[in-house]
Protein backbone atom coordinates (compact mmCIF):
# COMPACT_ATOMS: atom_id res chain seq x y z
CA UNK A 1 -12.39 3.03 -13.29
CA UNK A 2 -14.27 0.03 -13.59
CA UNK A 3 -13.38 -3.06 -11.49
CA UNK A 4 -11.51 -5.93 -13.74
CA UNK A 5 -11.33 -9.64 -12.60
CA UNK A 6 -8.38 -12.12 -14.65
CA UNK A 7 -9.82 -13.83 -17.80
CA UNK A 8 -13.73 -11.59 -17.56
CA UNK A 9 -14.87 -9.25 -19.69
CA UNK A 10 -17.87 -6.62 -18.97
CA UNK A 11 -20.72 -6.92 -21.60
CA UNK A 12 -24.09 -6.44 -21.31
CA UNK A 13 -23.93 -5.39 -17.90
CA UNK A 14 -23.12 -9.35 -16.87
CA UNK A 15 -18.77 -10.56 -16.74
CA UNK A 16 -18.71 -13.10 -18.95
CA UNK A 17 -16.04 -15.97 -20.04
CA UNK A 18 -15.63 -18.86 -22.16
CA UNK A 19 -13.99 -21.64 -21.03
CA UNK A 20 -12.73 -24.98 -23.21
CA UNK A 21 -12.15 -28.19 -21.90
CA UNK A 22 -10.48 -31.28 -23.79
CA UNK A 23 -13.88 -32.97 -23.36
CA UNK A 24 -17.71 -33.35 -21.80
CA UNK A 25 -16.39 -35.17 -18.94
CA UNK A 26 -13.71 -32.00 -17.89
CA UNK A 27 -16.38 -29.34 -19.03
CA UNK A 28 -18.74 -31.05 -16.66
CA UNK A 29 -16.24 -31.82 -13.55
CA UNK A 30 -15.62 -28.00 -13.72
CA UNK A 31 -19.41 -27.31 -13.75
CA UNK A 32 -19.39 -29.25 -10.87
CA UNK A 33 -17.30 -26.88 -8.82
CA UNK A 34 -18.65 -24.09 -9.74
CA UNK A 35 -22.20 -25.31 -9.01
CA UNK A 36 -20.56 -26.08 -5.53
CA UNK A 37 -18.78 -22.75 -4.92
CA UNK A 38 -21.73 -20.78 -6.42
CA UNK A 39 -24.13 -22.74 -3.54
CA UNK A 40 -21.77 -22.00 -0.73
CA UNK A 41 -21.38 -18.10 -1.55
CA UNK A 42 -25.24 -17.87 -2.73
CA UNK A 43 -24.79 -16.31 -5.48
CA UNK A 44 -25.60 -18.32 -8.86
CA UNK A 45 -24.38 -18.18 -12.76
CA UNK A 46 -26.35 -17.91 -15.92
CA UNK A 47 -23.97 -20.59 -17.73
CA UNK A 48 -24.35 -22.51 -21.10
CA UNK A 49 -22.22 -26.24 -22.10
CA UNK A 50 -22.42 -27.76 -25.40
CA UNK A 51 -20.22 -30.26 -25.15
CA UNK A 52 -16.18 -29.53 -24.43
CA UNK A 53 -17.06 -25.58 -23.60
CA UNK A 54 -18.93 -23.87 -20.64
CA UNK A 55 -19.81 -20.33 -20.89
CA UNK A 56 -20.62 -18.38 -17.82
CA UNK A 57 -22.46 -14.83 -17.54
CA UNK A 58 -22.47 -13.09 -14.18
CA UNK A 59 -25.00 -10.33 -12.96
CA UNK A 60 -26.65 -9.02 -9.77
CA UNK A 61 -30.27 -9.60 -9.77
CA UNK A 62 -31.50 -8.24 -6.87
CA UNK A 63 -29.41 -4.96 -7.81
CA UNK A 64 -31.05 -4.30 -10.83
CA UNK A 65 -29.13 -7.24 -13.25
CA UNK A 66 -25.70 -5.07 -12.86
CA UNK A 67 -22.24 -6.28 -12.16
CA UNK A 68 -21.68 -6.38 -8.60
CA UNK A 69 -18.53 -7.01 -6.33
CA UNK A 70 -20.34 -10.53 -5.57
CA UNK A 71 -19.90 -11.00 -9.45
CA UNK A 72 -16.14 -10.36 -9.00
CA UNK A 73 -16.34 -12.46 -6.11
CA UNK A 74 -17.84 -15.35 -7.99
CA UNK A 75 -15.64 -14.90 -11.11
CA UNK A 76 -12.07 -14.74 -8.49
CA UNK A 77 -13.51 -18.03 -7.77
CA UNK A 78 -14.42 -19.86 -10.20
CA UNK A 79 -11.18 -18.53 -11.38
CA UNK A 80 -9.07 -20.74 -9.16
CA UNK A 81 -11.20 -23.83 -10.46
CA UNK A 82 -9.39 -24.70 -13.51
């Protein structure tokens, strides 16, 4: 059974999730922790933001671009930075 982390879903071998923000400014501050949580536990997103909504794509590169437990790591975090 494959591993499932709160709010991700599996597709094309990366979790993904949108998030929405009321604004830039919010979208942004939350980019902001995640760029700081991502730096501490070395292990970085492939992320888009246009404006009020931030999407985030997680994958192992060094083990072949699959999901990893450092993916569900990541994602757990990032979770508890809303």
């Amino acid at each position: 059974m494959e591993k499932t982390t709160a709010g991700w879903v599996a597709e094309h071998n990366a979790l993904y999730r949108k998030f929405e923000f009321p604004d830039f400014s919010a979208a942004f501050a939350f980019m902001t922790r995640v760029a700081l949580a991502a730096e501490k536990m070395n292990h970085h997103p492939r992320w888009s933001n246009v404006y009020n909504t931030v999407e985030i794509w997680l994958n192992t590169h060094d083990a072949g671009n699959t999901i990893t437990d450092r993916d569900h790591k990541l994602a757990s975090r990032i979770n508890t930075l809303l």
